[in-house]
Protein backbone atom coordinates (compact mmCIF):
# COMPACT_ATOMS: atom_id res chain seq x y z
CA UNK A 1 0.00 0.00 0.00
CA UNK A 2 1.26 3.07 -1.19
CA UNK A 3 1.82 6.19 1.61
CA UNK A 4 -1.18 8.55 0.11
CA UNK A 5 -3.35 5.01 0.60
CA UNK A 6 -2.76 5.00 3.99
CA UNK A 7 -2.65 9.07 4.24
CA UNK A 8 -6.63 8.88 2.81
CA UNK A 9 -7.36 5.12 4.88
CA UNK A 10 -6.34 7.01 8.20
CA UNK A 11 -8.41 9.97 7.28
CA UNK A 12 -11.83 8.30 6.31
CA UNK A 13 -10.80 5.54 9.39
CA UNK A 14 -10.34 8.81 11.45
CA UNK A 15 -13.91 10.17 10.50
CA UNK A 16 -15.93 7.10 10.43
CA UNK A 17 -14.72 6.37 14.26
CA UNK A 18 -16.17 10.19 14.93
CA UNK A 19 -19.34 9.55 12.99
CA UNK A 20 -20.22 6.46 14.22
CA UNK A 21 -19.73 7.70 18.29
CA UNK A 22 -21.43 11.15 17.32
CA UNK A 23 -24.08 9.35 15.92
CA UNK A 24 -24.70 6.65 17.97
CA UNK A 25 -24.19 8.94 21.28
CA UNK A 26 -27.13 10.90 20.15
CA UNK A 27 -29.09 8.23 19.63
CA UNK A 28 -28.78 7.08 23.17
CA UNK A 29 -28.82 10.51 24.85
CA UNK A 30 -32.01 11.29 23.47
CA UNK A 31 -33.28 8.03 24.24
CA UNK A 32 -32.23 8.04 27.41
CA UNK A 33 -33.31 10.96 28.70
CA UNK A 34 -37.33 10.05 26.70
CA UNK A 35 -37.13 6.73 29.08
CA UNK A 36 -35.50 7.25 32.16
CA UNK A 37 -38.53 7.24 34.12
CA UNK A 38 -39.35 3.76 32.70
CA UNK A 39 -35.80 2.75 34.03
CA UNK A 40 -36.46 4.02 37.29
CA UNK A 41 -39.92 2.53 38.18
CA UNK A 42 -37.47 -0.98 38.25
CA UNK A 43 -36.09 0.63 41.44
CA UNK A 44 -36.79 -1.46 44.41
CA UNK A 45 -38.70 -4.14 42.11
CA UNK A 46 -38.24 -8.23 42.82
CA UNK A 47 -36.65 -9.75 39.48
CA UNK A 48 -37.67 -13.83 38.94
CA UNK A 49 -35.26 -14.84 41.82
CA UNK A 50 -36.74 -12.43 44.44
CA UNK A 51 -33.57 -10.51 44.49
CA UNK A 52 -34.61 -6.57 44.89
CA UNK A 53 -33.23 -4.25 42.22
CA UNK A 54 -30.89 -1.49 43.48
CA UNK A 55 -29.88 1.79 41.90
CA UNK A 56 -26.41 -0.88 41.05
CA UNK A 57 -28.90 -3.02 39.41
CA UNK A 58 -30.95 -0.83 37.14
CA UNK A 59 -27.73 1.26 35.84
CA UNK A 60 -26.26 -2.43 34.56
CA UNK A 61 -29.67 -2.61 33.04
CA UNK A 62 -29.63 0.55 31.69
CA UNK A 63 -25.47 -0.36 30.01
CA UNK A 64 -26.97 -4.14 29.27
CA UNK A 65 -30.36 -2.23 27.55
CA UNK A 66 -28.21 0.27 25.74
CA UNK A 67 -25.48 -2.36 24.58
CA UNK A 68 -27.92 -4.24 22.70
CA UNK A 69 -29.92 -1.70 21.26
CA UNK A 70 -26.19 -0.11 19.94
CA UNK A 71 -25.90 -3.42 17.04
CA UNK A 72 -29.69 -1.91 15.81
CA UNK A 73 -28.59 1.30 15.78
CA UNK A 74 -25.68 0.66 14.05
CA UNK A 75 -26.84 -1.45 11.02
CA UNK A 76 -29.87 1.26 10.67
CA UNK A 77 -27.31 4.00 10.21
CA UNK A 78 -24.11 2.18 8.61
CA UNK A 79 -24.67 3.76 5.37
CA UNK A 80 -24.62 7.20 6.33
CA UNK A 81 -21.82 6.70 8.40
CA UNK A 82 -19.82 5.94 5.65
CA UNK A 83 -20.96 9.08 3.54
CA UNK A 84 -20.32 11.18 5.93
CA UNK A 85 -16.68 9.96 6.59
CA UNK A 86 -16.11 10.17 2.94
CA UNK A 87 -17.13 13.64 3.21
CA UNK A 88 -14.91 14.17 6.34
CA UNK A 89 -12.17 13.04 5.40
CA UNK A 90 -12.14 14.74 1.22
CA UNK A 91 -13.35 17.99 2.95
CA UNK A 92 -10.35 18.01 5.05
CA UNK A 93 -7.92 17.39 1.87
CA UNK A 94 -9.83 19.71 -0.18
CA UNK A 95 -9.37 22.43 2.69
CA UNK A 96 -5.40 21.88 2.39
CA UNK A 97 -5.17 22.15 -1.48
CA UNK A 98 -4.24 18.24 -1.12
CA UNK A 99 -5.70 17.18 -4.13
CA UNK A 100 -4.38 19.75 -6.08
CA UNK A 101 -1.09 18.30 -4.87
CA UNK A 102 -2.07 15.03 -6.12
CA UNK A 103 -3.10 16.39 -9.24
CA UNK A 104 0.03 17.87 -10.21
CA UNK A 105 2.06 14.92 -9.52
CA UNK A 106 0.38 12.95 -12.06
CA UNK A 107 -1.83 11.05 -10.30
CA UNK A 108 -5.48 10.83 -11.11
CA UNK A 109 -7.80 11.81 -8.71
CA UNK A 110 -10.12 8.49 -9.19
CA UNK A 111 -7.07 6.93 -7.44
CA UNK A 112 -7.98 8.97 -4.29
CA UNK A 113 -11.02 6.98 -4.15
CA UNK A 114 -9.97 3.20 -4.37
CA UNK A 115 -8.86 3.18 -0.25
CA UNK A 116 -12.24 4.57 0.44
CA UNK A 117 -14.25 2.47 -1.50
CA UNK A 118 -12.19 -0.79 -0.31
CA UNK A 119 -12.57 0.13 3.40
CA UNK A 120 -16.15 1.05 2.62
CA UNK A 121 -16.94 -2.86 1.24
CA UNK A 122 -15.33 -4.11 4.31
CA UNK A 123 -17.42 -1.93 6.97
CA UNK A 124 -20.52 -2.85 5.12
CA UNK A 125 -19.22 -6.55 5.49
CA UNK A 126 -19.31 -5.69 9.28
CA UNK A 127 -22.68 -4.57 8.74
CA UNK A 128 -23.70 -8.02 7.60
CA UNK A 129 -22.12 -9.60 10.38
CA UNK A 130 -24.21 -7.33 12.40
CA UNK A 131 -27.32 -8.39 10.76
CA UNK A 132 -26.99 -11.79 10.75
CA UNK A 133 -25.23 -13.04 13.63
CA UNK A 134 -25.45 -10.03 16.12
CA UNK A 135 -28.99 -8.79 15.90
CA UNK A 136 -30.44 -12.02 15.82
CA UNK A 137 -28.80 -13.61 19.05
CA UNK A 138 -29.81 -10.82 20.93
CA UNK A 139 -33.77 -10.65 19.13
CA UNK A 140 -34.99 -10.88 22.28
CA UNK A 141 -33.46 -7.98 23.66
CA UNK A 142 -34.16 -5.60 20.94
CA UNK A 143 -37.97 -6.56 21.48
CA UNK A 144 -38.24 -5.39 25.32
CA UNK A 145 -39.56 -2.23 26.56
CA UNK A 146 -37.49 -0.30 29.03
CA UNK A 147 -39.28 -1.34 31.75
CA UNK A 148 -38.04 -4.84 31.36
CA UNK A 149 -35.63 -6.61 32.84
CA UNK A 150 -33.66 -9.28 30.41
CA UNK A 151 -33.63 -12.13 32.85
CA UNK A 152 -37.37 -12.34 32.11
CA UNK A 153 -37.90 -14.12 28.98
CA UNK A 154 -41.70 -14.09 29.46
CA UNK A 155 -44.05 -12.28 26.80
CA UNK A 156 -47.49 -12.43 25.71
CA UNK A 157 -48.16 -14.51 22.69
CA UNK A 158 -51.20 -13.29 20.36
CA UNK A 159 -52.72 -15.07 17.49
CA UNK A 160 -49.76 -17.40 16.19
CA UNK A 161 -50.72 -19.87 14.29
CA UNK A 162 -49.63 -23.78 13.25
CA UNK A 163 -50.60 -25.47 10.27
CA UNK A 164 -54.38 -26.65 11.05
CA UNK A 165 -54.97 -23.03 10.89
CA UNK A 166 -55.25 -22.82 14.89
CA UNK A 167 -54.54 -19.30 16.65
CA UNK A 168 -52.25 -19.77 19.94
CA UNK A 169 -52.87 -16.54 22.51
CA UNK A 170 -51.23 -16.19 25.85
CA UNK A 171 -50.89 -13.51 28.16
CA UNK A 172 -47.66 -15.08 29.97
CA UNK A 173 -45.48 -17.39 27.77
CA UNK A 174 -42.66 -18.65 29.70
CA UNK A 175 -39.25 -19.02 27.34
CA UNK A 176 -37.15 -20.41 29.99
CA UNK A 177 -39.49 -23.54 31.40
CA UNK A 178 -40.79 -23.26 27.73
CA UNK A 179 -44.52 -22.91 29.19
CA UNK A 180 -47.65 -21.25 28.61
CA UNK A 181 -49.68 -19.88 31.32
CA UNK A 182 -53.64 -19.77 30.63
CA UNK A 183 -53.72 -20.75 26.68
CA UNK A 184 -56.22 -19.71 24.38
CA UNK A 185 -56.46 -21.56 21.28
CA UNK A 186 -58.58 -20.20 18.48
CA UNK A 187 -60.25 -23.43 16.82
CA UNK A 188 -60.32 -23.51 12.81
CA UNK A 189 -60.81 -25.36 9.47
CA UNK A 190 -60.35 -24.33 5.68
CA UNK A 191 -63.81 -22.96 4.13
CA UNK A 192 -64.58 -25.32 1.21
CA UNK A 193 -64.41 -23.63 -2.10
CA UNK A 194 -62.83 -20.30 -1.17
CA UNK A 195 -58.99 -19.29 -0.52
CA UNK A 196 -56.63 -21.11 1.37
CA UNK A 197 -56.49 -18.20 3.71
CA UNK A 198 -60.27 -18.29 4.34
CA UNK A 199 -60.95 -19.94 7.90
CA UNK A 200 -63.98 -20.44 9.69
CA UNK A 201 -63.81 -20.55 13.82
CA UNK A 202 -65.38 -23.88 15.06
CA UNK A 203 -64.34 -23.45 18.62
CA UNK A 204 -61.84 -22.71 21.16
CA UNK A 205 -59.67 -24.61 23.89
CA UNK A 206 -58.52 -23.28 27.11
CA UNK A 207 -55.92 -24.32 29.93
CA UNK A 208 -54.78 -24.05 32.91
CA UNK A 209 -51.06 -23.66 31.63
CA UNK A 210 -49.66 -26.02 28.59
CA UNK A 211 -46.14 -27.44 28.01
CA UNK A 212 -44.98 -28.91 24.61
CA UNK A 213 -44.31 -33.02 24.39
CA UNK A 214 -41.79 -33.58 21.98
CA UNK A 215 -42.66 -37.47 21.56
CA UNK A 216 -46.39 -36.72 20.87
CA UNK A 217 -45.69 -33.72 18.85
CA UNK A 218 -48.21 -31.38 20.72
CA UNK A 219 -49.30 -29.16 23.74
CA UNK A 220 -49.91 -31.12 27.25
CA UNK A 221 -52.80 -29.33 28.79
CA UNK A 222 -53.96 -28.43 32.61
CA UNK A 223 -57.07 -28.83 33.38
CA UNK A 224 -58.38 -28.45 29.31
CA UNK A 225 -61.42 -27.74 28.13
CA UNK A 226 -62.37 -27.74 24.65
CA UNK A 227 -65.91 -25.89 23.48
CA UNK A 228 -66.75 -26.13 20.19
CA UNK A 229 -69.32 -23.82 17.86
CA UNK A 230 -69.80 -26.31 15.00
CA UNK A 231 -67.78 -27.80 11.92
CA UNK A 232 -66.50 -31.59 11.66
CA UNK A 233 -65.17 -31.94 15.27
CA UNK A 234 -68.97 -31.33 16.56
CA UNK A 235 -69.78 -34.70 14.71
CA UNK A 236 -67.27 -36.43 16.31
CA UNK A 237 -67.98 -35.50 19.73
CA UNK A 238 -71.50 -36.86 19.87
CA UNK A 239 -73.09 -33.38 19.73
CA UNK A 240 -71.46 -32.68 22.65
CA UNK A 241 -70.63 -28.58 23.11
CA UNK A 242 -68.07 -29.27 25.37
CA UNK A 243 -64.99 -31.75 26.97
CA UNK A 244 -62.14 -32.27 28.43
CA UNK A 245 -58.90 -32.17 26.88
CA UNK A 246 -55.35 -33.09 27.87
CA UNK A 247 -53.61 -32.83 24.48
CA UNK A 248 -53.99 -30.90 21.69
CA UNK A 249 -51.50 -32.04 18.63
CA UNK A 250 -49.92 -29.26 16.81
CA UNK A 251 -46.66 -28.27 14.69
CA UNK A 252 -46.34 -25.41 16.52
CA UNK A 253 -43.20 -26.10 19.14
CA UNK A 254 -41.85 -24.66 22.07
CA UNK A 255 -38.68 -23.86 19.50
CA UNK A 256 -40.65 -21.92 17.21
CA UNK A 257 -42.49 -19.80 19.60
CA UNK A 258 -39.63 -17.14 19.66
CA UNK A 259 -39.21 -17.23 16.07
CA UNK A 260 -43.12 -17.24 15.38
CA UNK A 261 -43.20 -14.25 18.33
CA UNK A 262 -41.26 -12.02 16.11
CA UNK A 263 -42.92 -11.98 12.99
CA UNK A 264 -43.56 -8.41 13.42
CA UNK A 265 -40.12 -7.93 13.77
CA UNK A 266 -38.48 -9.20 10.95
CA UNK A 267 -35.81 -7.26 10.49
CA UNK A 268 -34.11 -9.05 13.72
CA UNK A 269 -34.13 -12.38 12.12
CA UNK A 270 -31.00 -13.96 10.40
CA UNK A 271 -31.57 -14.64 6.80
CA UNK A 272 -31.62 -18.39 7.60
CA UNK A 273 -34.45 -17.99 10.12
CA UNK A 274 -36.24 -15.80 7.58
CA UNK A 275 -35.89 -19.12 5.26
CA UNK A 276 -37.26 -21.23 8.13
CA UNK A 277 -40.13 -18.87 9.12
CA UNK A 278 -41.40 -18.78 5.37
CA UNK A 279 -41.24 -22.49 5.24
CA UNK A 280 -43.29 -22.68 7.75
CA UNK A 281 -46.71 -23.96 6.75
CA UNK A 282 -48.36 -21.85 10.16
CA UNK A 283 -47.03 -18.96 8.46
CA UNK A 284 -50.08 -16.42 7.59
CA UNK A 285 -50.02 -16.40 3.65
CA UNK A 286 -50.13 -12.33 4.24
CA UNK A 287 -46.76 -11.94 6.01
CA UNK A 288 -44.98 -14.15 3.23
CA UNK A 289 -44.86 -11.00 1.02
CA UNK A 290 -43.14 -8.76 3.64
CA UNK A 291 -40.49 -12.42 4.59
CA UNK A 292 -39.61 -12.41 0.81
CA UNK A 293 -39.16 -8.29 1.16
CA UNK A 294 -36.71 -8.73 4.14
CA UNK A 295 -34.85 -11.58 2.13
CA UNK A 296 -34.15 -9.86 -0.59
CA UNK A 297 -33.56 -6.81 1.72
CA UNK A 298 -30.71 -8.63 2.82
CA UNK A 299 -28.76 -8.13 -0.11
CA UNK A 300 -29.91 -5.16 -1.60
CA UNK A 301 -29.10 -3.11 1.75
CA UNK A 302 -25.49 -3.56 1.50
CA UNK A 303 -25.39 -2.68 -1.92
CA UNK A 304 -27.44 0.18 -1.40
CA UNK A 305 -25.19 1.59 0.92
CA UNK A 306 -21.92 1.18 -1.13
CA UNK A 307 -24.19 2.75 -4.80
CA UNK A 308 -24.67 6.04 -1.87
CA UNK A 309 -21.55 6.27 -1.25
CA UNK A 310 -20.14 5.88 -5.29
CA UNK A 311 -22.80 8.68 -6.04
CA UNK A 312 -21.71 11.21 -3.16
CA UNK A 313 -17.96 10.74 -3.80
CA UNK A 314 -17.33 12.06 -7.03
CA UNK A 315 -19.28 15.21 -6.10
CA UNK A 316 -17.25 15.36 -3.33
CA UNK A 317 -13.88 15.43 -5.24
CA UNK A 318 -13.53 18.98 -5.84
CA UNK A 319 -10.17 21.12 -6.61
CA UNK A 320 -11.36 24.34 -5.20
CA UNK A 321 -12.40 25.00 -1.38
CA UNK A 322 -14.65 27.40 -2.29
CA UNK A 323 -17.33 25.05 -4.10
CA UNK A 324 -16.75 22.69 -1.21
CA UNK A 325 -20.08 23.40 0.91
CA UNK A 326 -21.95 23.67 -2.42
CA UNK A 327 -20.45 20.06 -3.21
CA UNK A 328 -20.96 18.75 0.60
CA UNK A 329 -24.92 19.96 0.14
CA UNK A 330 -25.08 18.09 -3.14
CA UNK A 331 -23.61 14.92 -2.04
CA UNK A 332 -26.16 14.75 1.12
CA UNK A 333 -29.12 15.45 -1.17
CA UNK A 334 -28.23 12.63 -3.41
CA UNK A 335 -27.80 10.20 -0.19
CA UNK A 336 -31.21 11.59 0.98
CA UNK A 337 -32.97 11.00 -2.12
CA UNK A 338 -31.53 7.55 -2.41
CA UNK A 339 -33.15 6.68 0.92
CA UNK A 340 -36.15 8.45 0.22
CA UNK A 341 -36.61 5.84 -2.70
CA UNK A 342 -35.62 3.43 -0.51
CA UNK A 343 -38.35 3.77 1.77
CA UNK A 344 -41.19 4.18 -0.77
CA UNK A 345 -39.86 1.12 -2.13
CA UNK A 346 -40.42 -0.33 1.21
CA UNK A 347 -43.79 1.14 1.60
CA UNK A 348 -45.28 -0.35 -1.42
CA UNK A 349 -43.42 -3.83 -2.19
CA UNK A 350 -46.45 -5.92 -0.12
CA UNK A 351 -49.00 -4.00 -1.44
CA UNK A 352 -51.33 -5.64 -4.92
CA UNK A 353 -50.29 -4.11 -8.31
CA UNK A 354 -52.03 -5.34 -11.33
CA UNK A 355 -53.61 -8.21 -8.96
CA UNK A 356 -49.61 -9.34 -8.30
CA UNK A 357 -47.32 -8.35 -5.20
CA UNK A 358 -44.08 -8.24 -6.33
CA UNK A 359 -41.87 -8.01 -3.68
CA UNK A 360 -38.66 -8.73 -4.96
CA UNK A 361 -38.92 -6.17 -7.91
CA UNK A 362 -39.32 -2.87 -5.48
CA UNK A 363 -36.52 -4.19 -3.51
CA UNK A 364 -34.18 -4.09 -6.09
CA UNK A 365 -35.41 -0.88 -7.81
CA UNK A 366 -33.28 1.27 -6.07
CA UNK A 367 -30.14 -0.38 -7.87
CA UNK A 368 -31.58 -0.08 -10.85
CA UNK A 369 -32.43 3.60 -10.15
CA UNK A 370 -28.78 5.11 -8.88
CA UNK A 371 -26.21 2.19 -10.00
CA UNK A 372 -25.89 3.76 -13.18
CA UNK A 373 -26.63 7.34 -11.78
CA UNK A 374 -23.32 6.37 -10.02
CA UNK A 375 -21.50 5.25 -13.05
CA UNK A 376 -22.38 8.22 -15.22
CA UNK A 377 -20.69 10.42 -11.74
CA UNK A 378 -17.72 8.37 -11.87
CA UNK A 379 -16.96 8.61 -15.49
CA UNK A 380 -17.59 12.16 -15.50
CA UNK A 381 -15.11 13.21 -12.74
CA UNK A 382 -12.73 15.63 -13.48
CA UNK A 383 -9.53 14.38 -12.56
């Protein structure tokens, strides 16, 4: 590596570091201060093991929270980051008539970009590694409120279903002792004739509490009781409205409860539990849109990020100081409009078009949009 490549590496390394702290520090400051009530109503409160929380106890909280919720922040804003360390670090060369100085020694100025482009591909390679081994170990975490403590893995399960079309709702799901406390299960079978997604509600089963059997492949039930409302089952039963139940079969297990949980937040699954989750024939045949948006999310977002920076730097490479702000202004508005397409793409990839969703199409769009808006920068540099 030549000395100017590590001259420009130390510069942009120099104003990532100061982005990403500036950034992130304001994130958490003005979160912080928005919640700290919610931190301090912990004060004095038993956690699972009786223990009572001290002021020691909620501040670790408050680093453990905080910790966590910095791997979110810092795949949301990774691409920016890295625009605005390119701009950092050219602003400060521009400032001291540094690229002029390259200029005149015969160097193009396109060669001031390769360090920043090849320590842009790896940071957005540690923005994968964020996504998809970071983010979704700590899924859990991300999905508390402040008010929470992490040692309680214990949520409230609504309307998850397995594939006999069944809805599972609890108001206490234990994740440690893997255990639901008070089931509802929403009874259901196909409607002959109409869409797969058509059910009609034949009855409903509650419990006691309900812990998944492995052998049987189901839910062992507490003190059951199943009511029914009509359909097939009512036939069986002898006319019978209601029984007792200790067992209700299902594909639904105690593993995929925390995946199943987070369907509204996809974004916190790996790609590979993504894959799973579609596969998954309990899988509402609505959300399967938005899993094949987040898939292909997966690689479009990186690529994204690196087209924003390839359209902001060549504005950015400018001779004269004076047409720096006017160039800094530029390159931000082009990074601003790329997200803004970004988004809209977002907003409308699950909706119907033409009787189709095409999910995969408005993920990629913005590629197709500034790749060669990047391209056409590039090649018209003057260097």
């Amino acid at each position: 590596m030549k000395i100017l490549d590590r001259y420009v590496a130390k510069n942009f390394l120099y104003g990532y570091f100061i982005s990403l702290f500036v950034m992130i520090g304001m994130f958490l400051t003005i979160d912080l201060f928005m919640n700290l009530d919610e931190f301090a109503e912990l004060l004095g409160v038993e956690d699972a093991t009786g223990h009572v929380l001290t002021l020691t106890d909620v501040m670790l909280n408050v680093v453990h929270f905080y910790g966590v919720r910095c791997a979110l922040w810092y795949k949301d804003m990774a691409g920016m980051i890295i625009v605005i360390a390119a701009v950092f670090s050219l602003t400060r060369m521009t400032r001291s008539n540094e690229l002029v100085a390259v200029m005149a020694s015969g160097m193009s100025l396109k060669r001031i970009l390769a360090p920043i482009l090849l320590l842009s591909v790896l940071l957005t390679g540690l923005m994968v590694v964020d996504q998809e081994f970071v983010i979704p170990k700590y899924a859990y975490e991300l999905t508390r409120d402040h008010d929470e403590l992490s040692s309680e893995k214990a949520y409230s399960i609504w309307f998850v279903g397995d594939k006999n079309g069944s809805l599972f709702c609890s108001l206490h799901y234990d994740e440690k002792i893997e255990r639901f406390h008070e089931p509802f299960i929403i009874l259901r079978e196909p409607v002959e004739g109409q869409d797969d997604n058509i059910h009609r509600v034949t009855g409903k089963i509650r419990a006691d509490s309900a812990v998944y059997d492995d052998e049987r492949g189901g839910w062992a039930l507490t003190n059951g009781k199943k009511m029914l409302l009509g359909g097939s089952d009512l036939k069986r039963m002898g006319g019978r409205l209601t029984e007792p139940i200790d067992f209700y079969p299902s594909n639904l297990s105690a593993a995929d409860i925390p995946i199943r949980r987070r369907e509204g937040f996809k974004a916190l699954l790996s790609l590979r539990q993504l894959t799973e989750l579609e596969n998954n024939p309990g899988v509402r045949t609505t959300d399967l849109a938005s899993l094949a948006l987040q898939k292909h999310s997966r690689v479009t977002d990186p690529i994204v990020n690196l087209i924003m920076l390839m359209v902001a730097l060549p504005v950015l490479v400018c001779r004269d100081p004076k047409t720096m702000k006017t160039a800094v202004l530029i390159s931000f508005l082009t990074t601003l409009s790329c997200f803004i397409v970004v988004f809209i793409c977002d907003l409308f990839a699950t909706e119907v078009f033409f009787g189709q969703i095409r999910p995969a199409i408005w993920a990629w769009t913005p590629i197709f949009i500034f790749f060669p808006v990047a391209l056409i920068e590039i090649d018209s540099m003057r260097t």
